[in-house]
C-alpha atoms as a PDB file:
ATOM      1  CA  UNK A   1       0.000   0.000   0.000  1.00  0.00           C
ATOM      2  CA  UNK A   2       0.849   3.472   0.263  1.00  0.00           C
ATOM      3  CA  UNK A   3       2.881   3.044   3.376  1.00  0.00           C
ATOM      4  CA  UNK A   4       5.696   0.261   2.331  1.00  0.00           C
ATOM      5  CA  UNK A   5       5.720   1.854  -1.581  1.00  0.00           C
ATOM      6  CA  UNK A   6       6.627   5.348   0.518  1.00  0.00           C
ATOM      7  CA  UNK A   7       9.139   3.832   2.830  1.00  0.00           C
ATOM      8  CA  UNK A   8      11.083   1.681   0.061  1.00  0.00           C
ATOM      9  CA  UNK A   9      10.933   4.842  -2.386  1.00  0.00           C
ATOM     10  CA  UNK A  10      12.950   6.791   0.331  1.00  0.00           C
ATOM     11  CA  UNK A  11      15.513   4.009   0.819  1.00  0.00           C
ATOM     12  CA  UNK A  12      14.217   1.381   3.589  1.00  0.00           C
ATOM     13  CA  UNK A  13      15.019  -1.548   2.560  1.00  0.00           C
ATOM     14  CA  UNK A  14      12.220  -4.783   1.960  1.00  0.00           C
ATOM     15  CA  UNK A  15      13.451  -6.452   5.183  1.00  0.00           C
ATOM     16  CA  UNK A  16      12.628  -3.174   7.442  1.00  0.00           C
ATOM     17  CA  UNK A  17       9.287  -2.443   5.478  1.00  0.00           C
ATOM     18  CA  UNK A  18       6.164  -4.280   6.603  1.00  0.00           C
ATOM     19  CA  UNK A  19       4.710  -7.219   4.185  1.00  0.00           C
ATOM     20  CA  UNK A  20       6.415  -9.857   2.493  1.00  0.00           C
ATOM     21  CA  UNK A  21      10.388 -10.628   3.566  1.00  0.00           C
ATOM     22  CA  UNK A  22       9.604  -8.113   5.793  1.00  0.00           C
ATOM     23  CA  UNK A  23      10.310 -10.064   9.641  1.00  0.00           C
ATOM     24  CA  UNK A  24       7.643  -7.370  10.815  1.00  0.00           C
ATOM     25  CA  UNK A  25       6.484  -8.743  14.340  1.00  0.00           C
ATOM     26  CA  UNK A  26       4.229  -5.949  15.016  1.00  0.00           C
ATOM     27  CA  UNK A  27       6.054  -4.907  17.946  1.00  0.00           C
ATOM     28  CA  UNK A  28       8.309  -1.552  18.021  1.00  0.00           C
ATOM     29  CA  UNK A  29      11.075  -3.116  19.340  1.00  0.00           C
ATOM     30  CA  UNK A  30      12.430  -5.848  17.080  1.00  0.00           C
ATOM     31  CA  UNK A  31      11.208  -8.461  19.600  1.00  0.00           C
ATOM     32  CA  UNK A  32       8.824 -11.564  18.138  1.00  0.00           C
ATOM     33  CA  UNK A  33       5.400 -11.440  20.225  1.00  0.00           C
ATOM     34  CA  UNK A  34       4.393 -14.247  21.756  1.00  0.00           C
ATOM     35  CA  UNK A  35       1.179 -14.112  19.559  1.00  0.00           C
ATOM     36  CA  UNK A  36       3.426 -13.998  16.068  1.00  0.00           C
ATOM     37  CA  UNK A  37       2.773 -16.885  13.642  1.00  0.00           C
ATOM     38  CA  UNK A  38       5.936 -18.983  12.026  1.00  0.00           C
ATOM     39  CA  UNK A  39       7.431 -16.985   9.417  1.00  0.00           C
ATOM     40  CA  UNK A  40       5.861 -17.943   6.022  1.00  0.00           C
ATOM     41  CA  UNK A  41       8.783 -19.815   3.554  1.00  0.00           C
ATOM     42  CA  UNK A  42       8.831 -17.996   0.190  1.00  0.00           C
ATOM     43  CA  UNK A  43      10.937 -19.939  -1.993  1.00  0.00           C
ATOM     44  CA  UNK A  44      11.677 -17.944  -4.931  1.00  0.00           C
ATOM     45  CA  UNK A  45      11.775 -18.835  -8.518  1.00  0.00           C
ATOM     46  CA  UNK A  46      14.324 -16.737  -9.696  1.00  0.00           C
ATOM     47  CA  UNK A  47      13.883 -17.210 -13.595  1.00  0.00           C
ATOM     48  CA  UNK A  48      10.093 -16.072 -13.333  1.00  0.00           C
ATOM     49  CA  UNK A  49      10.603 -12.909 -10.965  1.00  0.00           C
ATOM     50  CA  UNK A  50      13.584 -12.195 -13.227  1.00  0.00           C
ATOM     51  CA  UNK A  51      11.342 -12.222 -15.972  1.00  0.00           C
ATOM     52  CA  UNK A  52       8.725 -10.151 -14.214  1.00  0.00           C
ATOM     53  CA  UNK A  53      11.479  -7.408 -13.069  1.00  0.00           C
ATOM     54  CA  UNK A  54      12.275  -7.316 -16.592  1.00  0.00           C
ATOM     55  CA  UNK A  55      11.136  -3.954 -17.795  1.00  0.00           C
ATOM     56  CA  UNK A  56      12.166  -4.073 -21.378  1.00  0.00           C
ATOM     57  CA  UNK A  57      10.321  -7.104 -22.296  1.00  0.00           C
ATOM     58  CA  UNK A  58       7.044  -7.205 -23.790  1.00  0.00           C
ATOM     59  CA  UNK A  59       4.182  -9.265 -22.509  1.00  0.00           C
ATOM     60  CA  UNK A  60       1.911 -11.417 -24.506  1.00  0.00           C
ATOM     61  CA  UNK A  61      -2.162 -11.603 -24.544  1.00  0.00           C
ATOM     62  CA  UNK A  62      -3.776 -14.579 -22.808  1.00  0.00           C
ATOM     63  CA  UNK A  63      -6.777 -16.059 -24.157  1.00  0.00           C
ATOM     64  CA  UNK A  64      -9.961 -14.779 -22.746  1.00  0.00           C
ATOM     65  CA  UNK A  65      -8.243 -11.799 -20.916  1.00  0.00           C
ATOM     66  CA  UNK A  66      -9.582  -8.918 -22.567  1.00  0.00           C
ATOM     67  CA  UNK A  67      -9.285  -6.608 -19.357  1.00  0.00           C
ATOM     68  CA  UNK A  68      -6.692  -5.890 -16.305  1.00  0.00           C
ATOM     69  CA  UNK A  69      -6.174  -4.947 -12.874  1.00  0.00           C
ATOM     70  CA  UNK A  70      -3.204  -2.896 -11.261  1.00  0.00           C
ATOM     71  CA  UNK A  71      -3.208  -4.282  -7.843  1.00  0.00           C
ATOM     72  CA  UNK A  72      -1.963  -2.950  -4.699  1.00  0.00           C
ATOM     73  CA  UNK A  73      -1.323  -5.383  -1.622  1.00  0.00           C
ATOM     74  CA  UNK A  74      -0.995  -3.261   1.914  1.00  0.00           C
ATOM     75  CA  UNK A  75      -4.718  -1.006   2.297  1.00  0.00           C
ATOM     76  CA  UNK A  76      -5.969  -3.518  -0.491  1.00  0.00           C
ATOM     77  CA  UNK A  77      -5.451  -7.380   0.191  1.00  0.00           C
ATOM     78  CA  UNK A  78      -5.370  -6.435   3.678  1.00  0.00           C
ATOM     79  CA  UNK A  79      -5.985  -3.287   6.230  1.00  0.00           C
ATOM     80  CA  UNK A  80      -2.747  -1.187   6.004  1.00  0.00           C
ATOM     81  CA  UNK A  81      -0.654  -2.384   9.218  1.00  0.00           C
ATOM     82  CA  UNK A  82      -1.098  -5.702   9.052  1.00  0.00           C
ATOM     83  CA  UNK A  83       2.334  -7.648   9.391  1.00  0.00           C
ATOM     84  CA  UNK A  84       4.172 -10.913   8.549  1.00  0.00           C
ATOM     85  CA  UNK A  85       2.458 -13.637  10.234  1.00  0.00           C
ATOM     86  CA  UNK A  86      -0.612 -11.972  10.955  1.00  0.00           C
ATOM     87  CA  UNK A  87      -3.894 -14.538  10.106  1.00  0.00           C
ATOM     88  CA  UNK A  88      -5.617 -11.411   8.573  1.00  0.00           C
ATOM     89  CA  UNK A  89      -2.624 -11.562   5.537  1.00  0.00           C
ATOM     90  CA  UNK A  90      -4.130 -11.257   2.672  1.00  0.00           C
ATOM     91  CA  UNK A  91      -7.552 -12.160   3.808  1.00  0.00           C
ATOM     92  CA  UNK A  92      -9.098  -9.903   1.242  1.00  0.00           C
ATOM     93  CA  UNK A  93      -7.280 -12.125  -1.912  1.00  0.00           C
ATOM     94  CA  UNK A  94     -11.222 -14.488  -2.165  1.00  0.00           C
ATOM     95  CA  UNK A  95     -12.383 -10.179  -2.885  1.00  0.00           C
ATOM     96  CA  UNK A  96     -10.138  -9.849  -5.707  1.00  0.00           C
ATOM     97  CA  UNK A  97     -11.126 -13.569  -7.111  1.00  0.00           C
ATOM     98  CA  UNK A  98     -14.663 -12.747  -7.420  1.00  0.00           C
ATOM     99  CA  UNK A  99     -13.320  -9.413  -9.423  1.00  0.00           C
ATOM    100  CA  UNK A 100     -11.073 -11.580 -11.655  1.00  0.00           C
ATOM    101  CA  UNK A 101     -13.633 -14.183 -12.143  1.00  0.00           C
ATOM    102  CA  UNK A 102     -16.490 -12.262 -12.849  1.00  0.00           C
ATOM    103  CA  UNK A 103     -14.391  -9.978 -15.606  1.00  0.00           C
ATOM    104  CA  UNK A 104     -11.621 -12.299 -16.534  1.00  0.00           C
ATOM    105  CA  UNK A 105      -9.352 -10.017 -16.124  1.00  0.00           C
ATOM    106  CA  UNK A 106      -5.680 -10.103 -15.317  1.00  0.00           C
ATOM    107  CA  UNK A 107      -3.055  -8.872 -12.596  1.00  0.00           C
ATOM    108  CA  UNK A 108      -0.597  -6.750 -12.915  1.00  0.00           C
ATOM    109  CA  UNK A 109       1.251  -5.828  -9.688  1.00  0.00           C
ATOM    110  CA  UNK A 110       1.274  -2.220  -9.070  1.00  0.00           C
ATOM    111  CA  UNK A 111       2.132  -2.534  -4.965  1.00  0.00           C
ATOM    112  CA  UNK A 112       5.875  -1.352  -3.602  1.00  0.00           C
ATOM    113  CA  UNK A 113       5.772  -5.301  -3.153  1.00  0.00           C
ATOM    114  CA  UNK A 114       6.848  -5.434  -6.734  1.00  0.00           C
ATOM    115  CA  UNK A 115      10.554  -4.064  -5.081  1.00  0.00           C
ATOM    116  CA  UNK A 116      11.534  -7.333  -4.227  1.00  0.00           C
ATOM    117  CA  UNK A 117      11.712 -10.383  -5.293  1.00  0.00           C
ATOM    118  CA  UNK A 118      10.332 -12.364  -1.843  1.00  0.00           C
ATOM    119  CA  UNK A 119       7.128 -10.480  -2.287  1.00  0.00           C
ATOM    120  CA  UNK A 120       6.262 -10.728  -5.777  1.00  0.00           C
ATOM    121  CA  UNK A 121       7.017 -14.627  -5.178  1.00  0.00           C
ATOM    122  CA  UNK A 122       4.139 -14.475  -2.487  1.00  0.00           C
ATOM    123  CA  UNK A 123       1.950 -12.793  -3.934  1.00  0.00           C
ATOM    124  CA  UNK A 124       2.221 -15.699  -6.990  1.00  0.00           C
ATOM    125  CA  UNK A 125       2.423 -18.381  -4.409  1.00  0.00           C
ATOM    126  CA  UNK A 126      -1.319 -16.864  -2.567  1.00  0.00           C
ATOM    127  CA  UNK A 127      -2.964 -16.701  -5.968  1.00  0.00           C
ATOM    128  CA  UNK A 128      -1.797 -20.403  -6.974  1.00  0.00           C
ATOM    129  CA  UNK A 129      -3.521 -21.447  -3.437  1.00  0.00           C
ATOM    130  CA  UNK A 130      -6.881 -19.751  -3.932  1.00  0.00           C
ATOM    131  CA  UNK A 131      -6.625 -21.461  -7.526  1.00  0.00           C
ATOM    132  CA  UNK A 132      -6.048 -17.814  -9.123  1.00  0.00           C
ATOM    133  CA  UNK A 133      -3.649 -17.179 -12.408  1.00  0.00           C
ATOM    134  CA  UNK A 134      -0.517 -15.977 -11.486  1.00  0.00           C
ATOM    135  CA  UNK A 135       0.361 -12.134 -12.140  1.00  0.00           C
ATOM    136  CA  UNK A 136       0.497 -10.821 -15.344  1.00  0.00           C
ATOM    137  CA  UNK A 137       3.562  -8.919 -14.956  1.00  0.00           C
ATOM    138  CA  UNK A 138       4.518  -6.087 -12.585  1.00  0.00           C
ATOM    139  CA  UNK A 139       4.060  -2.357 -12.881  1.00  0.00           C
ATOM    140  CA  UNK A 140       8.129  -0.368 -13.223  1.00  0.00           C
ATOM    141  CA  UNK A 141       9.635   0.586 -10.759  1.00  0.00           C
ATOM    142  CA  UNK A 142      10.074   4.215  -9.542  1.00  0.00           C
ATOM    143  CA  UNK A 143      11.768   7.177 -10.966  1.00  0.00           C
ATOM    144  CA  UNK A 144      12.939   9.697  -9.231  1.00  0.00           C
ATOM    145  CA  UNK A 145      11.822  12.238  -8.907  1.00  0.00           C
ATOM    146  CA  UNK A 146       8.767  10.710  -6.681  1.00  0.00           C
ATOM    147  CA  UNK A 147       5.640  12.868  -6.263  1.00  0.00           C
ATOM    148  CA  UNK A 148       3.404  12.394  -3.477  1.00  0.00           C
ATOM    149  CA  UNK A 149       2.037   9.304  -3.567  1.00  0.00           C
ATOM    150  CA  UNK A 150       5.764   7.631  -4.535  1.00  0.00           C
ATOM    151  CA  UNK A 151       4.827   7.734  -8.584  1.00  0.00           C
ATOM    152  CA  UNK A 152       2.242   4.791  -8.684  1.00  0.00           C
ATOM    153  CA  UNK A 153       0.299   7.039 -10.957  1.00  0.00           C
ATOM    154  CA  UNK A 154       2.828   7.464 -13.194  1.00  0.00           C
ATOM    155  CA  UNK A 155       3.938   3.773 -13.041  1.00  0.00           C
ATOM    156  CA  UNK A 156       0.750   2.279 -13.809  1.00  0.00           C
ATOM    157  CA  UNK A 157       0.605   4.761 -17.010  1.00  0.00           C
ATOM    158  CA  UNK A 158       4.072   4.125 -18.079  1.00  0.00           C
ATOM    159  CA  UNK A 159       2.765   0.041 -18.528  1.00  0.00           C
ATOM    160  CA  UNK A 160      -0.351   0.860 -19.802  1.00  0.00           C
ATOM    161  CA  UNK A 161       1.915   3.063 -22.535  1.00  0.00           C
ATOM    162  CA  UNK A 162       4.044  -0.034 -23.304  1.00  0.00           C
ATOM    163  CA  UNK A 163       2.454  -3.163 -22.617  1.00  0.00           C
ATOM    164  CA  UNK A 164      -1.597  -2.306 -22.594  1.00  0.00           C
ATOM    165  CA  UNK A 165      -2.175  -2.909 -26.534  1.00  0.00           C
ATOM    166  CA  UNK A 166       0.655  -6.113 -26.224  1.00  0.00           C
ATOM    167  CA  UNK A 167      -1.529  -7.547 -23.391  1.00  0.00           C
ATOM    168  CA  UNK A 168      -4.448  -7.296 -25.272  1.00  0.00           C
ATOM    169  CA  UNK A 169      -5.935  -4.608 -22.610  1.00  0.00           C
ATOM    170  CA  UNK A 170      -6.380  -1.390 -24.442  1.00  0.00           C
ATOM    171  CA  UNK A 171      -8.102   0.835 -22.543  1.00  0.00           C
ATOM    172  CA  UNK A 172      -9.650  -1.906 -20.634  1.00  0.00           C
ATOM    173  CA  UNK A 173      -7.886  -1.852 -16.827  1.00  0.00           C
ATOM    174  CA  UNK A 174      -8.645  -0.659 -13.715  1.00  0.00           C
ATOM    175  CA  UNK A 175      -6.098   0.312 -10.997  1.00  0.00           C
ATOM    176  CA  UNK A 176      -7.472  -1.146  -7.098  1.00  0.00           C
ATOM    177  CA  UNK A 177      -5.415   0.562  -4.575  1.00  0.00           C
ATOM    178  CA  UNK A 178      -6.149   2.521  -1.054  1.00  0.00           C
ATOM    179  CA  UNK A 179      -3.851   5.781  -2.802  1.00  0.00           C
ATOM    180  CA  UNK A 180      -6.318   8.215  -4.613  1.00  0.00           C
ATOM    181  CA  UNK A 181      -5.477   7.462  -8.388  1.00  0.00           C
ATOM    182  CA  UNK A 182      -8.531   9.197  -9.532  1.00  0.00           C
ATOM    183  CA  UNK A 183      -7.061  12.581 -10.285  1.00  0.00           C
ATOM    184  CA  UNK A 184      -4.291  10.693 -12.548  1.00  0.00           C
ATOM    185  CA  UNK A 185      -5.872   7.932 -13.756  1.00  0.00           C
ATOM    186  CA  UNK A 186      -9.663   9.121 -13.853  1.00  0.00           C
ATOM    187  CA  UNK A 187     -12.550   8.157 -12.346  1.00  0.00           C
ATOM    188  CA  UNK A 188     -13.192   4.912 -14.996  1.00  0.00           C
ATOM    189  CA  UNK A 189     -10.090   3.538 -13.941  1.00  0.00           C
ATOM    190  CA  UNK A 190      -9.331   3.629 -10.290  1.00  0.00           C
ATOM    191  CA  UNK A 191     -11.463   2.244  -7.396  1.00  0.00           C
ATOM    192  CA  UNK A 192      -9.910   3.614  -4.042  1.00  0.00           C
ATOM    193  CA  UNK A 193      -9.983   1.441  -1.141  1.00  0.00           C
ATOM    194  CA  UNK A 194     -10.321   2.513   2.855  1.00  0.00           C
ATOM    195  CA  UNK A 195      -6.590   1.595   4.059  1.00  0.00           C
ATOM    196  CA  UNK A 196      -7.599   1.104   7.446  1.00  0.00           C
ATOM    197  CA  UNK A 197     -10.428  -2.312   6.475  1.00  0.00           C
ATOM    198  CA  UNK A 198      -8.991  -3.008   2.824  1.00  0.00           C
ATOM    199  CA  UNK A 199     -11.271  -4.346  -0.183  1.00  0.00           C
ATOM    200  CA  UNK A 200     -14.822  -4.676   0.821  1.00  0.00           C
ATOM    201  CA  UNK A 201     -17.774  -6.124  -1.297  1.00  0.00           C
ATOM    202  CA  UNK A 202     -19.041  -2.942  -2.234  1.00  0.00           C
ATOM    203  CA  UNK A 203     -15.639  -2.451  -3.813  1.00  0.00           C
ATOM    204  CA  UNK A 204     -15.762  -5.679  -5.557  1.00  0.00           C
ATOM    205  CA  UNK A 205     -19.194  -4.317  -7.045  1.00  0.00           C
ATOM    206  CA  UNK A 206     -17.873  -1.367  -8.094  1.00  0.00           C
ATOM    207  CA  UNK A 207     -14.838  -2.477  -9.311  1.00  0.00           C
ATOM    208  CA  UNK A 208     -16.494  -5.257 -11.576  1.00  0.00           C
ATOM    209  CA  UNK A 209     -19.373  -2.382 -12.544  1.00  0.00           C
ATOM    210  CA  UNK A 210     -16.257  -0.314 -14.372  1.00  0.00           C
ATOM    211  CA  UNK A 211     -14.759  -3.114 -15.957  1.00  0.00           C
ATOM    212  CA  UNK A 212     -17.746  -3.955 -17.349  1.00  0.00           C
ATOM    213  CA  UNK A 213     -18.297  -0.187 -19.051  1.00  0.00           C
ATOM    214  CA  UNK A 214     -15.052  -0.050 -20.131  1.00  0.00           C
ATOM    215  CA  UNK A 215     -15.212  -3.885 -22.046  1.00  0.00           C
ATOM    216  CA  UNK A 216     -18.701  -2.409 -23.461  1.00  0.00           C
ATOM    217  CA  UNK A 217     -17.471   1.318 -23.980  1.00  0.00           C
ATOM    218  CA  UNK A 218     -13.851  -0.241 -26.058  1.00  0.00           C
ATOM    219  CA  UNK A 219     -14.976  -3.922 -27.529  1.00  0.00           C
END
């Protein structure tokens, strides 16, 4: 979410940044809780993530995909806060299933979890378990200079630029993120999450209404 995409844009590193790889306990000083789960083993495929952090490839359309999402994890997939371990870790991924099922569209990572490589490989290794397609490809990473919101505006333009026609998109993607988009990205393509709850059904509906005008409005 907004919070890790901030903190790794102004130099902290993945392993001091909460989410995945992060060895965030919750607690303020460095020491596990009692209450912390086991640490979750990522095991990453390097030749995939290589290809994802890739930014001068070009991706390829997938049948029945005529539509995508730019995804955001932190504020999104889970209430902004919520740490390694925690049982509420991406307990809003079944949310974003009922989007991608009900518009077949695909996933682009947009989230500062892109930055590294333990977190894209989670993110892939959560939608394999809820029997989701694996991410599209990832957003590029950050430019300085960084505007306000750590250029996730501009990132999820500069793929759309490059890859939306390649992917089979056009103008047919929505960005789902708890960062207000709309006054870069407009109104038919963002959906804007509460950080503090995360993706809610009412979200879902709105985010599968606009992906439905857009596939109507650009066949």
């Amino acid at each position: 979410g907004s919070c890790r995409h901030l903190q790794l844009a102004a130099g902290i590193t993945p392993s001091t940044a909460s989410g995945a790889g992060s060895g965030d306990t919750g607690r303020t000083d460095g020491t596990p809780s009692a209450e912390a789960a086991p640490k979750r083993q990522v095991v990453v495929d390097e030749a995939k993530v290589s290809w994802y952090m890739n930014e001068d490839k070009m991706v390829t359309a997938r049948a029945g995909e005529r539509c995508g999402l730019f995804v955001d994890v932190d504020g999104v997939l889970h209430a902004l806060g919520v740490g390694e371990g925690d049982e509420d870790s991406f307990c809003h991924l079944p949310l974003l299933k009922k989007i991608v099922d009900a518009s077949g569209a695909g996933v682009v990572l947009s989230s500062s979890w892109r930055l590294d490589k333990e977190g894209v490989q989670e993110v892939n290794d959560r939608f394999r378990e809820l029997g989701m397609t694996e991410l599209k490809d990832l957003a590029p990473a950050p430019k300085a200079p960084l505007n306000d919101i750590g250029n996730r505006d501009v990132d999820i333009r500069r793929w759309v630029d490059k890859q939306c026609l390649e992917a089979g998109w056009g103008q047919r993607w929505l960005a789902l993120d708890d960062l207000d988009l709309i006054p870069s990205l407009g109104e038919d393509h963002a959906v804007v999450t509460d950080a503090t709850t995360g993706l809610t059904e009412q979200k879902v509906a709105e985010a599968i209404e606009k992906l439905r005008r857009l596939c109507d409005r650009y066949p």
